[in-house]
Protein backbone atom coordinates (compact mmCIF):
# COMPACT_ATOMS: atom_id res chain seq x y z
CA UNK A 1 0.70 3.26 -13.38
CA UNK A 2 3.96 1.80 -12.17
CA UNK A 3 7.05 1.31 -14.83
CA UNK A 4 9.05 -1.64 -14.03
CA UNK A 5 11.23 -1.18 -17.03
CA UNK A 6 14.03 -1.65 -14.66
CA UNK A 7 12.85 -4.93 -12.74
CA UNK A 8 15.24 -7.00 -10.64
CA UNK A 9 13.56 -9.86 -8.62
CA UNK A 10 15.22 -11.18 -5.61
CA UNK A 11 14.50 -14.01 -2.87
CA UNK A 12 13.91 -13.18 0.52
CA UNK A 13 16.56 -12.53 3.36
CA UNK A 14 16.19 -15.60 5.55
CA UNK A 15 15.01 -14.05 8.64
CA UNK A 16 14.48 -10.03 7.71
CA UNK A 17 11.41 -8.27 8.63
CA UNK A 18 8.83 -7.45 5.61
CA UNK A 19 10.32 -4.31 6.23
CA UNK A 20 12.56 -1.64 8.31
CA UNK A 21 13.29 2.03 7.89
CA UNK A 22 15.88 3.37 9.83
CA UNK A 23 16.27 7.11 10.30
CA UNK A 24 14.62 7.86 6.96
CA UNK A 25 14.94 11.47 5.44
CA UNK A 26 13.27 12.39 2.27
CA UNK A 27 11.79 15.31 0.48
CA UNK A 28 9.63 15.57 -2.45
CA UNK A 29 11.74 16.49 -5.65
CA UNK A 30 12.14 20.55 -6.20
CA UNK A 31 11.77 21.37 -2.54
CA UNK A 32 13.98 21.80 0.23
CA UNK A 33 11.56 21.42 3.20
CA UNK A 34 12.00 17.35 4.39
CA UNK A 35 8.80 15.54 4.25
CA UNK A 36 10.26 12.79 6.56
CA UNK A 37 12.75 13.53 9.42
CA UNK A 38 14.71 10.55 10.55
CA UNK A 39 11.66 8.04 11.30
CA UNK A 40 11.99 4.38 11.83
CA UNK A 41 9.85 1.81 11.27
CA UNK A 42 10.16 -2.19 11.76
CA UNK A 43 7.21 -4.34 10.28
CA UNK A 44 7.23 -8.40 10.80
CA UNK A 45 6.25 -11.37 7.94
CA UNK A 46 2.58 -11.79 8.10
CA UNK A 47 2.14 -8.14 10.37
CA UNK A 48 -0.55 -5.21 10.22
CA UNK A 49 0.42 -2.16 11.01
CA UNK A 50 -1.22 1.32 11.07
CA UNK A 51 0.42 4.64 10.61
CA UNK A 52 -1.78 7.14 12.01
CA UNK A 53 -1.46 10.82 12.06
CA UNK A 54 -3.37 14.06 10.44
CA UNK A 55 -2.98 15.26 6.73
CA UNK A 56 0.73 15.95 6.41
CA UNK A 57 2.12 14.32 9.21
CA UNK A 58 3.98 12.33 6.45
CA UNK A 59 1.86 8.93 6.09
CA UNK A 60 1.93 9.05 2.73
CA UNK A 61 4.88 10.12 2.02
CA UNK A 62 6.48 7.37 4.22
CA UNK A 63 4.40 4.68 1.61
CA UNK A 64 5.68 6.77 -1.49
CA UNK A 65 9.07 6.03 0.13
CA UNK A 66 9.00 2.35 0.84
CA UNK A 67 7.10 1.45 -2.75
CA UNK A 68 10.35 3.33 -4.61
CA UNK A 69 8.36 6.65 -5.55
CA UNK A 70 10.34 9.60 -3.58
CA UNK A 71 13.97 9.80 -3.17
CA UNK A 72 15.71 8.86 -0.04
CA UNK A 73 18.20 12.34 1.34
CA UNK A 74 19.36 9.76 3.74
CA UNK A 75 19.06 6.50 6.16
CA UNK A 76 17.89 2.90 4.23
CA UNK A 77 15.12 1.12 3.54
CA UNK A 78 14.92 -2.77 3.68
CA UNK A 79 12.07 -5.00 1.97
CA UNK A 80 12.48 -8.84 3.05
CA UNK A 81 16.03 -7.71 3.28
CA UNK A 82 16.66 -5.54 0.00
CA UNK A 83 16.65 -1.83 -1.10
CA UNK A 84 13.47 -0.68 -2.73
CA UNK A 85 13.12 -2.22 -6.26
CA UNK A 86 14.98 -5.23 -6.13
CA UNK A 87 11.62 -7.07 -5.39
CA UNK A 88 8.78 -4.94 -7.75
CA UNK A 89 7.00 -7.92 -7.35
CA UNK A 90 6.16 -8.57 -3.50
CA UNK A 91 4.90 -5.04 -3.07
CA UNK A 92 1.82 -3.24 -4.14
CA UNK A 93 1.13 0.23 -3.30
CA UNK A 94 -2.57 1.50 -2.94
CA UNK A 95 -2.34 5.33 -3.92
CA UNK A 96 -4.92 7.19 -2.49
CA UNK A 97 -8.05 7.90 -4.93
CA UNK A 98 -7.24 11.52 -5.31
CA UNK A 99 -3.67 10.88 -6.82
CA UNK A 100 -5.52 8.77 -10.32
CA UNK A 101 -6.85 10.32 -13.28
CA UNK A 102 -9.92 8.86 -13.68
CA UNK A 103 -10.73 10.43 -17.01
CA UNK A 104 -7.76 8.21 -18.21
CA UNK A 105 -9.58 6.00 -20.98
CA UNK A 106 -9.38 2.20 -19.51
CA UNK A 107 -12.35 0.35 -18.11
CA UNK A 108 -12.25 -1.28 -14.86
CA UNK A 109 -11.26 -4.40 -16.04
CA UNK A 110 -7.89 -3.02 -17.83
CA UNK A 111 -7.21 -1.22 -14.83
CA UNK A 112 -7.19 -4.40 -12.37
CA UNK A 113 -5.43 -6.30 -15.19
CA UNK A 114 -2.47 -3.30 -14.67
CA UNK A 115 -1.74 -4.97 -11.17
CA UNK A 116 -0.39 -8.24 -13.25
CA UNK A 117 2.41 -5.78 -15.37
CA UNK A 118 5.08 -6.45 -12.71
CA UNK A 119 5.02 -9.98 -13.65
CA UNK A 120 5.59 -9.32 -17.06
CA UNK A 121 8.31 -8.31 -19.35
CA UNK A 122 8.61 -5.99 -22.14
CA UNK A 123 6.31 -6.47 -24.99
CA UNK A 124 4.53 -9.80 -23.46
CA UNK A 125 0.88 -10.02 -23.24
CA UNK A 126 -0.86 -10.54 -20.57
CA UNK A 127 -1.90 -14.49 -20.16
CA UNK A 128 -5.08 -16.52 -19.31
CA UNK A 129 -3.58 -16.89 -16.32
CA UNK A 130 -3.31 -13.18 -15.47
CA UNK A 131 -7.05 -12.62 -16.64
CA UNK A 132 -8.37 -15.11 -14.43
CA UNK A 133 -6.32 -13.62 -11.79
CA UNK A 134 -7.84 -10.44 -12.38
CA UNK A 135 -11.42 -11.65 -12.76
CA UNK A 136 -11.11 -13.60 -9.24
CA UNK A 137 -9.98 -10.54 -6.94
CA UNK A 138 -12.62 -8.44 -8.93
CA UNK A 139 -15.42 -10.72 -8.16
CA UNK A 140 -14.01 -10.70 -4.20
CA UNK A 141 -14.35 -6.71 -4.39
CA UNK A 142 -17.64 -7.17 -6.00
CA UNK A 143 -17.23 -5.18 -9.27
CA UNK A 144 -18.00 -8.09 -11.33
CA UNK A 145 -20.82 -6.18 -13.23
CA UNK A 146 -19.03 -3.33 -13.99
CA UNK A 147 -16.00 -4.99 -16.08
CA UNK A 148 -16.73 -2.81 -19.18
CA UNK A 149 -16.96 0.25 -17.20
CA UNK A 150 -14.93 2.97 -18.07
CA UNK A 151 -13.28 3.85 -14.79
CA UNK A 152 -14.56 7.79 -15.24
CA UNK A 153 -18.43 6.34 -14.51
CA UNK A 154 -17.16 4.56 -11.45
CA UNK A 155 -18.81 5.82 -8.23
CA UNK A 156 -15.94 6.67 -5.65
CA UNK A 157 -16.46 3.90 -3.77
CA UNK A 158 -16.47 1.70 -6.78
CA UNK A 159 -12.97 3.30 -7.68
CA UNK A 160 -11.53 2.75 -4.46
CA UNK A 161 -12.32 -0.92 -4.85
CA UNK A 162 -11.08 -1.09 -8.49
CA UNK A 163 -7.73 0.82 -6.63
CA UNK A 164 -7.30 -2.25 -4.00
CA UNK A 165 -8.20 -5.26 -6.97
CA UNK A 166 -5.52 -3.85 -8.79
CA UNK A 167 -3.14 -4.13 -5.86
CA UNK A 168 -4.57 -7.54 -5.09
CA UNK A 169 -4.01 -8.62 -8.32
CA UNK A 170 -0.19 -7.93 -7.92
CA UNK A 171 -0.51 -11.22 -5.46
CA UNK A 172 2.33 -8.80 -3.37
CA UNK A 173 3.72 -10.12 0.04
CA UNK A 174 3.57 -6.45 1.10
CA UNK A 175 1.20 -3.97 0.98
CA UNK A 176 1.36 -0.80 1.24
CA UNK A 177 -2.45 1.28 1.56
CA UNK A 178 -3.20 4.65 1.42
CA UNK A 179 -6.31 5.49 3.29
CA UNK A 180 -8.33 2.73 1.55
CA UNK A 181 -11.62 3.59 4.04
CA UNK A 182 -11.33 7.42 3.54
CA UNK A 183 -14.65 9.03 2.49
CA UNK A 184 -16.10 5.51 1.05
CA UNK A 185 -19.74 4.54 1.33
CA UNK A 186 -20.98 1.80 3.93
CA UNK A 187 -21.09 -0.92 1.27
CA UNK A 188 -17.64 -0.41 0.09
CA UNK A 189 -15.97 -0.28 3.45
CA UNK A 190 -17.60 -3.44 4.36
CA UNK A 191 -16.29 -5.14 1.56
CA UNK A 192 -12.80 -4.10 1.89
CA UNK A 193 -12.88 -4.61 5.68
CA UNK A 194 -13.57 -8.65 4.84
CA UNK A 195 -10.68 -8.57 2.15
CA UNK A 196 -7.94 -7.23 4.92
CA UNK A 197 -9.13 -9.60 6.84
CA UNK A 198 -8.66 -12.35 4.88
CA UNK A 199 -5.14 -10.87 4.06
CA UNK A 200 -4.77 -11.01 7.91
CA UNK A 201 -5.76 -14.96 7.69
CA UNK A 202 -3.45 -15.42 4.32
CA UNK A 203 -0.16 -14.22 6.68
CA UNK A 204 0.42 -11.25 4.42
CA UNK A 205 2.08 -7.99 5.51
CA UNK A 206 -0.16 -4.55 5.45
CA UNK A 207 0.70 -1.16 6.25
CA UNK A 208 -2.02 1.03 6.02
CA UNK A 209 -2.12 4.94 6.34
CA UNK A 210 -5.29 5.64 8.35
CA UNK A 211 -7.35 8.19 10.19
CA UNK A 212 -10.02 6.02 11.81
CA UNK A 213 -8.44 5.44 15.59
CA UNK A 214 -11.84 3.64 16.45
CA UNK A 215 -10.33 0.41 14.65
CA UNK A 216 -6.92 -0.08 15.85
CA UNK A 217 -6.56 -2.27 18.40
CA UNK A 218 -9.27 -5.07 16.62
CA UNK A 219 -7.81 -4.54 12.91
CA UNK A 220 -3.70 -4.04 13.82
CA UNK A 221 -0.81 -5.37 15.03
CA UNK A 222 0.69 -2.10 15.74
CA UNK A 223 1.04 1.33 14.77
CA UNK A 224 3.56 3.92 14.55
CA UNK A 225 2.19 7.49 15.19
CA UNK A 226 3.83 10.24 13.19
CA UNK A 227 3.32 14.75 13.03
CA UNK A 228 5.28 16.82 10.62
CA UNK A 229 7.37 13.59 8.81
CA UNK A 230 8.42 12.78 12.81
CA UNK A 231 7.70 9.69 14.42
CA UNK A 232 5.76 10.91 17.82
CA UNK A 233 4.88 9.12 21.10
CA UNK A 234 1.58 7.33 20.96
CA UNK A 235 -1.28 9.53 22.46
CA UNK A 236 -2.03 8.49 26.37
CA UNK A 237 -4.28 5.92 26.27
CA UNK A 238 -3.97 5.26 22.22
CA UNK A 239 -3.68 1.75 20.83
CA UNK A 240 0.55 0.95 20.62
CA UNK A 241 0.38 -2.91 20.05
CA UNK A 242 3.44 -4.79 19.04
CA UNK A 243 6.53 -2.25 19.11
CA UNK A 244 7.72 -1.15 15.23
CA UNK A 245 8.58 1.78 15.97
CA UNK A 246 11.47 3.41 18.43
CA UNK A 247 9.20 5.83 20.37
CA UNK A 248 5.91 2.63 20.83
């Protein structure tokens, strides 16, 4: 779970992009190998936009970066116009499913209800408001019978749906998904194709980490290719879409 013991909530830069990275370098803490070597990244309001590249090519660690998780060596990043963490609240991150603990003790129900923290401040209980909140985007991910669950008897696919309510919940302008179709079952990825789309339709901003080229071009606005923490040039005849990167 996120802390946001240090939460600082800002308006939006008239005119800035959801978000830009220019010449980002990080590295994961204890290492000296860079995870991400000077990439750059532009994403409009209301935009999709796919990073695409094998396991490692620095994806996820680019997400990690933008949603305040890893360290910055050098270069900025810029959300509606501000440094990561001066808006906690416009932007929910979407971990991939491998990264939770699912013998953590919550049921499903506490776990969406997490998303609605960032609107909260220390020591205040969650309100009817939040609840319903919760209860709505769980019904639209159709985990409605499983409330009660403890999240340990979820079925992966069940989990990665209980993963993208929680984010929903957040009601972020931005956000940020790690591989939400990776190794799910037919039913699940049907029901989470229907809720980007209706993201898509709502005008909010998605960057999704993803290995499924087959989708692009009908599910994106663009997509910035990356190998090795580099941005790379698309692939011939790959989708490119709108340019958000410096090499599309």
């Amino acid at each position: 779970m996120f802390s946001y013991s240090r939460r600082v909530h800002q308006d939006t830069i008239a005119g800035a992009p959801a978000l830009e990275v220019r010449d980002l370098t990080a590295a994961y803490p204890g290492t000296r190998r860079l995870a991400l070597k000077g990439v750059n990244l532009c994403v409009p309001v209301g935009a999709h936009v796919a990073l695409v590249g094998h396991n490692g090519a620095g994806k996820s660690t680019l997400l990690k970066a933008v949603a305040g998780l890893l360290p910055v060596r050098s270069g900025s990043i810029a959300i509606y116009g501000h440094p990561p963490g001066a808006c906690h609240h416009r932007v929910a991150y979407l971990p991939q499913r491998g990264e939770i603990d699912w013998r953590f003790p919550i049921t499903l129900h506490r776990l969406v209800l997490t998303g609605r923290y960032v609107h909260l401040g220390w020591f205040k209980r969650p309100s009817k408001q939040d609840w319903r909140i919760a209860d709505e985007v769980i019904e639209r991910l159709g985990l409605s019978a499983l409330l009660e669950r403890q999240i340990s008897q979820l079925s992966g696919g069940q989990q990665q749906r209980a993963l993208l309510a929680r984010a929903l919940a957040q009601e972020a302008d931005l956000l940020l998904l790690d591989e939400p179709l990776n190794a799910v079952d037919a039913e699940t990825r049907a029901v989470i194709a229907v809720v980007l789309e209706s993201l898509r339709a709502q005008g909010r901003t998605v960057i999704t980490a993803t290995h499924d080229l087959g989708r692009l071009e009908t599910d994106f606005d663009g997509a910035l290719y990356l190998a090795e923490g580099r941005e790379i040039p698309p692939p011939p005849g790959a989708f490119i879409g709108a340019k958000v990167g410096t090499l599309t």
